[in-house]
PDB file of N, CA and C in Angstrom:
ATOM      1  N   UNK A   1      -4.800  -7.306  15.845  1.00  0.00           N
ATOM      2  CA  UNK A   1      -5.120  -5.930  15.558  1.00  0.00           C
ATOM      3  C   UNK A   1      -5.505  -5.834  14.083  1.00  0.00           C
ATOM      4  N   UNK A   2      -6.290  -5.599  13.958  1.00  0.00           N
ATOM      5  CA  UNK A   2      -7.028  -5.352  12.382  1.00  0.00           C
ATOM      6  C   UNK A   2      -6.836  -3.758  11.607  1.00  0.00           C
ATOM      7  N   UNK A   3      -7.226  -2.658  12.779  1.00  0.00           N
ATOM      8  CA  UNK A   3      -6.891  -1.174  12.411  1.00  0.00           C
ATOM      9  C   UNK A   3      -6.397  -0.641  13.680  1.00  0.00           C
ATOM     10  N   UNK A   4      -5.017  -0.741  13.631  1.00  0.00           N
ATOM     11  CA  UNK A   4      -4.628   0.157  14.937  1.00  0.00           C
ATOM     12  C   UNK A   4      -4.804   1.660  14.693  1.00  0.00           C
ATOM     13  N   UNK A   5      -4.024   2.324  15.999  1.00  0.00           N
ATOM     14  CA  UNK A   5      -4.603   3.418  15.978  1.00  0.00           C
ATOM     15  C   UNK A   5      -4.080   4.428  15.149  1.00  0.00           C
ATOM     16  N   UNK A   6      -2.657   3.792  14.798  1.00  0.00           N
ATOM     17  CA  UNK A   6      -2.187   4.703  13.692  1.00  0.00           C
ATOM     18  C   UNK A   6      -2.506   4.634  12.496  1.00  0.00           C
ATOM     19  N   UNK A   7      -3.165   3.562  12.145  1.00  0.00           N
ATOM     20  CA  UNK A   7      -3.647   3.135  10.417  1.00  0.00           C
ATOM     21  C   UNK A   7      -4.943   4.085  10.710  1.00  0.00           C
ATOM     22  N   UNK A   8      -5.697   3.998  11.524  1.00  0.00           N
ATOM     23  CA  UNK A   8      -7.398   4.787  11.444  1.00  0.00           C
ATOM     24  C   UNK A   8      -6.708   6.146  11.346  1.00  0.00           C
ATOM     25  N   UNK A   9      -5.811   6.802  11.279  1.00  0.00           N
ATOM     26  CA  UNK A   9      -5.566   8.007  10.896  1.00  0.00           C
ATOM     27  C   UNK A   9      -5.959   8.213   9.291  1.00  0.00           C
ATOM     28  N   UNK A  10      -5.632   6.972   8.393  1.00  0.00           N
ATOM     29  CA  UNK A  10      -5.635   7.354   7.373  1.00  0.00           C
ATOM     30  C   UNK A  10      -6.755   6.185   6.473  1.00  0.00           C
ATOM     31  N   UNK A  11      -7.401   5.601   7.674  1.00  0.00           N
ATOM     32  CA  UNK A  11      -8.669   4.964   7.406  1.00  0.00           C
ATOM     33  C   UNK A  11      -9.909   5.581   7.556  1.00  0.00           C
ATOM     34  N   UNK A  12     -11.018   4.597   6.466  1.00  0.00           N
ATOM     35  CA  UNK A  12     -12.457   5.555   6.039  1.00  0.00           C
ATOM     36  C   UNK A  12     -12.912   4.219   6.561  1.00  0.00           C
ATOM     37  N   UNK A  13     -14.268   4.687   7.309  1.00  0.00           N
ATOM     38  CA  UNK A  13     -15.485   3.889   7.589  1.00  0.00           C
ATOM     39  C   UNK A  13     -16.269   4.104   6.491  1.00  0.00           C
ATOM     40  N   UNK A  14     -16.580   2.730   5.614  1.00  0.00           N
ATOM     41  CA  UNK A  14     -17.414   2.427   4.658  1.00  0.00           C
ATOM     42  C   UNK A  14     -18.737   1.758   5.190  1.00  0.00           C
ATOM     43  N   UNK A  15     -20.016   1.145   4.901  1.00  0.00           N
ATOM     44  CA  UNK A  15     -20.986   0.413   4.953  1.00  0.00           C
ATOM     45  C   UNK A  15     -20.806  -0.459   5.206  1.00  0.00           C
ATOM     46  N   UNK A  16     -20.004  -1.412   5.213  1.00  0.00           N
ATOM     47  CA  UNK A  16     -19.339  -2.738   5.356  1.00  0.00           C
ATOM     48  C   UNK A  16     -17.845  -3.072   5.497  1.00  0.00           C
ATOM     49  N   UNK A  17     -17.777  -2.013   5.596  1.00  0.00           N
ATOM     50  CA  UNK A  17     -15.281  -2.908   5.764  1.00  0.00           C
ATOM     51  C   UNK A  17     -15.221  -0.850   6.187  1.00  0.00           C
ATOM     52  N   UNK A  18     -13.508  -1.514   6.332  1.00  0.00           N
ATOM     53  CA  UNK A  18     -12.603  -0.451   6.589  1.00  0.00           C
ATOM     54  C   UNK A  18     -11.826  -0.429   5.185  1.00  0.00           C
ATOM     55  N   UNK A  19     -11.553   0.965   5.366  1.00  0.00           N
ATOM     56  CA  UNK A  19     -10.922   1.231   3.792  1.00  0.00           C
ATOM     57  C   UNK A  19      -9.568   2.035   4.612  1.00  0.00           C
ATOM     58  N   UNK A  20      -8.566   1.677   4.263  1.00  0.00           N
ATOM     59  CA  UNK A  20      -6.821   1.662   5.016  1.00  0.00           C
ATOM     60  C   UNK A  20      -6.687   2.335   3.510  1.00  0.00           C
ATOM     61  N   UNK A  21      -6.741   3.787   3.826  1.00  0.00           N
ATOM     62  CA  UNK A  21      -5.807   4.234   2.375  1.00  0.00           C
ATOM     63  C   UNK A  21      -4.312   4.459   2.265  1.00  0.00           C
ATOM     64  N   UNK A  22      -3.885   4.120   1.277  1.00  0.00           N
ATOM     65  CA  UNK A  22      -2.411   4.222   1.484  1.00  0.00           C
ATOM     66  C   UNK A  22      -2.280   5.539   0.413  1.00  0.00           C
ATOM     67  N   UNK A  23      -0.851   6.090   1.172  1.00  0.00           N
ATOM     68  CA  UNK A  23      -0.256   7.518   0.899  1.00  0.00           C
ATOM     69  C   UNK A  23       0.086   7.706  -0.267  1.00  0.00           C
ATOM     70  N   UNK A  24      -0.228   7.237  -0.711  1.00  0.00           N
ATOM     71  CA  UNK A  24       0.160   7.445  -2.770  1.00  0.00           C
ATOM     72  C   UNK A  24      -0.473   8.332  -3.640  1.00  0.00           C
ATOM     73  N   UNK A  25       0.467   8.916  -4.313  1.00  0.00           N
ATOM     74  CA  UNK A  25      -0.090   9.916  -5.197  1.00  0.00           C
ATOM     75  C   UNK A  25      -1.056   9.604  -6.436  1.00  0.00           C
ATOM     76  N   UNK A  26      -1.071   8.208  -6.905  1.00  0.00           N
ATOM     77  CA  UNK A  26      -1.837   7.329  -7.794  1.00  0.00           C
ATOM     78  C   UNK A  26      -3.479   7.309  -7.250  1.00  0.00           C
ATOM     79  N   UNK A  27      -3.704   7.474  -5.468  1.00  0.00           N
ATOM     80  CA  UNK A  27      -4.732   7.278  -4.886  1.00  0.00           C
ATOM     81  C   UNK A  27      -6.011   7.933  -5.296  1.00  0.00           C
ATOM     82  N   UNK A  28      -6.723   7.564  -5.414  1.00  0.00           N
ATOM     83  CA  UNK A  28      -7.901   8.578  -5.571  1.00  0.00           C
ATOM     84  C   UNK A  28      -9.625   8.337  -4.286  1.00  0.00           C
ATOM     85  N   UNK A  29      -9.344   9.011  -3.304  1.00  0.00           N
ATOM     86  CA  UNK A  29      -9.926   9.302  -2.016  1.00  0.00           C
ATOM     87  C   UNK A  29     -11.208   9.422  -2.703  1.00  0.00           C
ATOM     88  N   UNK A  30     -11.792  10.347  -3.705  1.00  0.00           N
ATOM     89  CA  UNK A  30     -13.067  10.784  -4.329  1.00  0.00           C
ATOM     90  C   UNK A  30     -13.400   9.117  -4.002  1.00  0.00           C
ATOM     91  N   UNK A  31     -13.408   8.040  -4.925  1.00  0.00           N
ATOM     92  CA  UNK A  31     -14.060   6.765  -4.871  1.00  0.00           C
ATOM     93  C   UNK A  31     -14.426   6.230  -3.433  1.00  0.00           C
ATOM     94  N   UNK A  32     -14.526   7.076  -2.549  1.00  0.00           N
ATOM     95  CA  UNK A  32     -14.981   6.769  -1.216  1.00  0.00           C
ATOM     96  C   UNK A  32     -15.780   7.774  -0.586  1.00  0.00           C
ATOM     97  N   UNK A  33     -16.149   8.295  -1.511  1.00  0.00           N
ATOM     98  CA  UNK A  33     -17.111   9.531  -1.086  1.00  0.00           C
ATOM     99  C   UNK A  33     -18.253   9.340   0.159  1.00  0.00           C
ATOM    100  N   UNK A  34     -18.495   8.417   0.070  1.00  0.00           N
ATOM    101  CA  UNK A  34     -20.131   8.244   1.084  1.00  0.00           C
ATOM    102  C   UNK A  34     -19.425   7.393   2.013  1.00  0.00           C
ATOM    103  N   UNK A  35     -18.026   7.351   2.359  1.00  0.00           N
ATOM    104  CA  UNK A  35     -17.397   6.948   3.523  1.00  0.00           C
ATOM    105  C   UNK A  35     -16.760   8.048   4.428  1.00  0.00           C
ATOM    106  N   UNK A  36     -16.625   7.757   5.611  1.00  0.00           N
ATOM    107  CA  UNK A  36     -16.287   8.833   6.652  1.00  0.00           C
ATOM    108  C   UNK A  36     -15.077   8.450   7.460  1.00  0.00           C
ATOM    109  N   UNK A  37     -13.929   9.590   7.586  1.00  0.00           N
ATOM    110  CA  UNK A  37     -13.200   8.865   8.543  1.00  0.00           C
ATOM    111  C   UNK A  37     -13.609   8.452   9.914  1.00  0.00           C
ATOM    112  N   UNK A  38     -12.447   8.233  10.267  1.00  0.00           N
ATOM    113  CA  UNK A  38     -12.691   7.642  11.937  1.00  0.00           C
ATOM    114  C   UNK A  38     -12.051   8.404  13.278  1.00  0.00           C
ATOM    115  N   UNK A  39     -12.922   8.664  14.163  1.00  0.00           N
ATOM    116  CA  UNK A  39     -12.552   9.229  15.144  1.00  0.00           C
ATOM    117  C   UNK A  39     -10.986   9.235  15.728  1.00  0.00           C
ATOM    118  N   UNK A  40     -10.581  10.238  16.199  1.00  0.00           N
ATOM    119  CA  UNK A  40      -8.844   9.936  16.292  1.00  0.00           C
ATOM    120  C   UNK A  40      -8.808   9.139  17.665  1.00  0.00           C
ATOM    121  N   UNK A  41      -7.745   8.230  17.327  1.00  0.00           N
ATOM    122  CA  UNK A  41      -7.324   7.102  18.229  1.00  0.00           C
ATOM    123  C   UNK A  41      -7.865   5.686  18.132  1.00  0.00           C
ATOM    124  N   UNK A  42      -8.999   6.077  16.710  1.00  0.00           N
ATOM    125  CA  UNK A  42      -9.786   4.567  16.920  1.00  0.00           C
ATOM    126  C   UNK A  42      -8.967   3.337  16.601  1.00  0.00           C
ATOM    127  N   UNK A  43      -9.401   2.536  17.302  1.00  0.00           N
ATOM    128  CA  UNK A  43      -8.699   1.390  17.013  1.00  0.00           C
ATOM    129  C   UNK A  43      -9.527   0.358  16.969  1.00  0.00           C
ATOM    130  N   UNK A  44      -9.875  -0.898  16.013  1.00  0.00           N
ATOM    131  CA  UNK A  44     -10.485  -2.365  15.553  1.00  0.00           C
ATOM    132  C   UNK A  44      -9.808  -3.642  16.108  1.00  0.00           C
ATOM    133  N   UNK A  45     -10.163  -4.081  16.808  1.00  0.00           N
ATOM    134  CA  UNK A  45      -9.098  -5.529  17.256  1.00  0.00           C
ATOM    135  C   UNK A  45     -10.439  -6.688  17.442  1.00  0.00           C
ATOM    136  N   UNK A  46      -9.969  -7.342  17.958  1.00  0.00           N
ATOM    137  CA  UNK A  46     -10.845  -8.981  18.192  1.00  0.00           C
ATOM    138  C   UNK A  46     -11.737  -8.500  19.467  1.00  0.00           C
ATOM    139  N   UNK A  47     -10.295  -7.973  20.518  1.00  0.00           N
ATOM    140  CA  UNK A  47     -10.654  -7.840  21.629  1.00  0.00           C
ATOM    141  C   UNK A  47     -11.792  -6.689  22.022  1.00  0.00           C
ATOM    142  N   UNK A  48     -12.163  -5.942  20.988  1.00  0.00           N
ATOM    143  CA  UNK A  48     -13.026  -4.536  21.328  1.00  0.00           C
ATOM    144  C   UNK A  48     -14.040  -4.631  20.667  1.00  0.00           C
ATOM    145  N   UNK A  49     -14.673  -5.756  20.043  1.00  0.00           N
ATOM    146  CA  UNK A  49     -15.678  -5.896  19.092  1.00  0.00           C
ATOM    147  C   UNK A  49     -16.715  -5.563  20.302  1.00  0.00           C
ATOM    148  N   UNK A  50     -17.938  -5.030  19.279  1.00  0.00           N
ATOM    149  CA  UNK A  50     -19.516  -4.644  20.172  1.00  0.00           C
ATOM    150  C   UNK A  50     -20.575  -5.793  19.841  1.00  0.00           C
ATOM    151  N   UNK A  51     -20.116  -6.580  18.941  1.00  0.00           N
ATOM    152  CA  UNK A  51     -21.206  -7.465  18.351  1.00  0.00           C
ATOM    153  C   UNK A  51     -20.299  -8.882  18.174  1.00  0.00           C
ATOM    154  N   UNK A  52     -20.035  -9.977  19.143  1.00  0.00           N
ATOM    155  CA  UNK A  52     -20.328 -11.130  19.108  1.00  0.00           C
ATOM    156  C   UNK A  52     -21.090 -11.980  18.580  1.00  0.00           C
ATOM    157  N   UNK A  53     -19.916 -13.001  17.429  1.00  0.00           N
ATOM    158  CA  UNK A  53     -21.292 -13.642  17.039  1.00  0.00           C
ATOM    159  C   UNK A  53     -21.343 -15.376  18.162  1.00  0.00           C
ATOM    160  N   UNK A  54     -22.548 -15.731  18.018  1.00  0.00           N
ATOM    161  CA  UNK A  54     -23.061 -16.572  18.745  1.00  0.00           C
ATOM    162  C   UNK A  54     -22.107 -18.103  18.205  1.00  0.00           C
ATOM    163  N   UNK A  55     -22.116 -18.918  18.227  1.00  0.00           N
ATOM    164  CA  UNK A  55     -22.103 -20.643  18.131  1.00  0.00           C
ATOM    165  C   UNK A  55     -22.709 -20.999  17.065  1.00  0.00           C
ATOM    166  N   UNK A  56     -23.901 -21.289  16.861  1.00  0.00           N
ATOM    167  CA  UNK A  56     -24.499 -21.451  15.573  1.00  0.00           C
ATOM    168  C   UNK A  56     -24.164 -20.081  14.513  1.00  0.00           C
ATOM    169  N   UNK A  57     -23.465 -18.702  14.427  1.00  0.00           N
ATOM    170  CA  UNK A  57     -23.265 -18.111  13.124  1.00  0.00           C
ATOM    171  C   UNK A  57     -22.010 -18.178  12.851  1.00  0.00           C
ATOM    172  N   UNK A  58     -21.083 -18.571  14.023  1.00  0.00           N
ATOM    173  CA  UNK A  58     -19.946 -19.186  13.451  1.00  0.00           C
ATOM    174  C   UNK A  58     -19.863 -20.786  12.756  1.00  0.00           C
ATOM    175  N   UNK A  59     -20.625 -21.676  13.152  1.00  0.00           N
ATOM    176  CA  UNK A  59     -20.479 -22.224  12.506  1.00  0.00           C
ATOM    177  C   UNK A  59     -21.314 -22.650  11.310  1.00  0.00           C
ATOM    178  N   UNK A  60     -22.195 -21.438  11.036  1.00  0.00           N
ATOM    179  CA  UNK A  60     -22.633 -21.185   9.758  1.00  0.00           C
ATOM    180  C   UNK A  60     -21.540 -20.668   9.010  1.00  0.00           C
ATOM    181  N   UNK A  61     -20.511 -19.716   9.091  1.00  0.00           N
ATOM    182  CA  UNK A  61     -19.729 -18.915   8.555  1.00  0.00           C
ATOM    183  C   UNK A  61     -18.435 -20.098   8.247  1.00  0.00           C
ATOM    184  N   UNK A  62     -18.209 -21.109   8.956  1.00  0.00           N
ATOM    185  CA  UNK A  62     -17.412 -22.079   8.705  1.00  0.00           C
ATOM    186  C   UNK A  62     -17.170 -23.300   7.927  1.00  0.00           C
ATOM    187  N   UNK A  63     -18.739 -23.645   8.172  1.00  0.00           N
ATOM    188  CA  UNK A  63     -19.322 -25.136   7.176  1.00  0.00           C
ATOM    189  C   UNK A  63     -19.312 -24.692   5.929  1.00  0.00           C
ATOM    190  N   UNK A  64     -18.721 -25.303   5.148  1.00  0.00           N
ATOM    191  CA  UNK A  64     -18.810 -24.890   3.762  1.00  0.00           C
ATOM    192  C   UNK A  64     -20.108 -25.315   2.667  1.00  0.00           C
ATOM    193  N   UNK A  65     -20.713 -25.055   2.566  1.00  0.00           N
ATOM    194  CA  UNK A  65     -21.745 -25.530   1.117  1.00  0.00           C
ATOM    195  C   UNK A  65     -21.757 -26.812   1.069  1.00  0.00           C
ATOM    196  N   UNK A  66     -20.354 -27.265   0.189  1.00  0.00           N
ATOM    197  CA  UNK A  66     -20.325 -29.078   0.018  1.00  0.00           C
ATOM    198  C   UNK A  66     -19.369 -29.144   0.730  1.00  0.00           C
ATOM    199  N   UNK A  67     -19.113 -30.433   0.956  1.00  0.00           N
ATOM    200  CA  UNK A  67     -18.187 -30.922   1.316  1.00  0.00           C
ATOM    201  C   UNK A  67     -16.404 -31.008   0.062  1.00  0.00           C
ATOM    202  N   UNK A  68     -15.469 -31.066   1.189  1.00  0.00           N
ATOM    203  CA  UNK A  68     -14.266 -31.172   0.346  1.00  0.00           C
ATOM    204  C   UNK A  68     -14.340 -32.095  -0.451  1.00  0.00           C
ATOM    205  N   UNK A  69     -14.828 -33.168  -0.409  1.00  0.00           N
ATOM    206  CA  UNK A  69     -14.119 -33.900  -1.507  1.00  0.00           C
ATOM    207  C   UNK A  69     -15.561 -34.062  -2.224  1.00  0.00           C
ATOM    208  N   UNK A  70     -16.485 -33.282  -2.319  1.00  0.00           N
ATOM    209  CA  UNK A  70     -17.416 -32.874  -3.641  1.00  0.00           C
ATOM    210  C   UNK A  70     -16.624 -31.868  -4.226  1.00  0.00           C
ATOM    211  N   UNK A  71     -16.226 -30.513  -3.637  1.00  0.00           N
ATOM    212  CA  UNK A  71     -15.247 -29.582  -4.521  1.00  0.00           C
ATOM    213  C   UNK A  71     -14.274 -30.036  -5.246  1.00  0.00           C
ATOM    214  N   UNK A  72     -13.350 -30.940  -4.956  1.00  0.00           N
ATOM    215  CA  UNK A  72     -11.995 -30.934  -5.158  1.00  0.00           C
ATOM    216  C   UNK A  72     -11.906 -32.522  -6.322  1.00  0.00           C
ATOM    217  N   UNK A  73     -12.047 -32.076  -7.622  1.00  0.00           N
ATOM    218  CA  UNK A  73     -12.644 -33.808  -8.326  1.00  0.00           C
ATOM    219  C   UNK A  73     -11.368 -34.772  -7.970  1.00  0.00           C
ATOM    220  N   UNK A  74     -11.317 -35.858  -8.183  1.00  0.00           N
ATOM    221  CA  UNK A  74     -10.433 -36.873  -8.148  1.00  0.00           C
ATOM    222  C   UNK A  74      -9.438 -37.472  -9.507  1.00  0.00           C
ATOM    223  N   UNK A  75      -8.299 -37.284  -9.561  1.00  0.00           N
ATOM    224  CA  UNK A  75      -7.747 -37.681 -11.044  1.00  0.00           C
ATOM    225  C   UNK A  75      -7.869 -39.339 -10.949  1.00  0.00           C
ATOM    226  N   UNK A  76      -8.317 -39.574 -11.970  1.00  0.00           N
ATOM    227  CA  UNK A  76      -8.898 -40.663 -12.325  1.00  0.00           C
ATOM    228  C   UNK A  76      -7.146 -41.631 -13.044  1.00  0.00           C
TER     229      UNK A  76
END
């Protein structure tokens, strides 16, 4: 579960992510202006996604750039 249905009470749909605001008086909601909440009851999980990604964009999203032991130098 990523946003159950009780967190989207106090979650904003942004352009790209979910924004989970927490109840604090420090908060400032304004910095999310061009975000919208979410319909009541919504809920985000694995299981309810609309967009599957395929085989080849997962394992684009997985393979890393270099390899580990180009990242990680060797103590000499």
């Amino acid at each position: 579960m990523l946003v159950s249905e009780d967190e989207s009470r106090h979650t904003l749909e942004a352009e790209d992510m979910y924004v989970i605001q927490p109840s604090h008086p420090w908060w400032k909601s304004e910095n999310w202006m061009n975000a919208k909440p979410l319909p009541e009851g919504f809920r985000y999980s694995s299981d309810a996604n609309e967009r599957w990604l395929t085989r080849p964009e997962l394992e684009e999203l997985v393979t890393p750039e270099t390899s580990a032991a180009e990242a990680v130098p060797t103590s000499a």
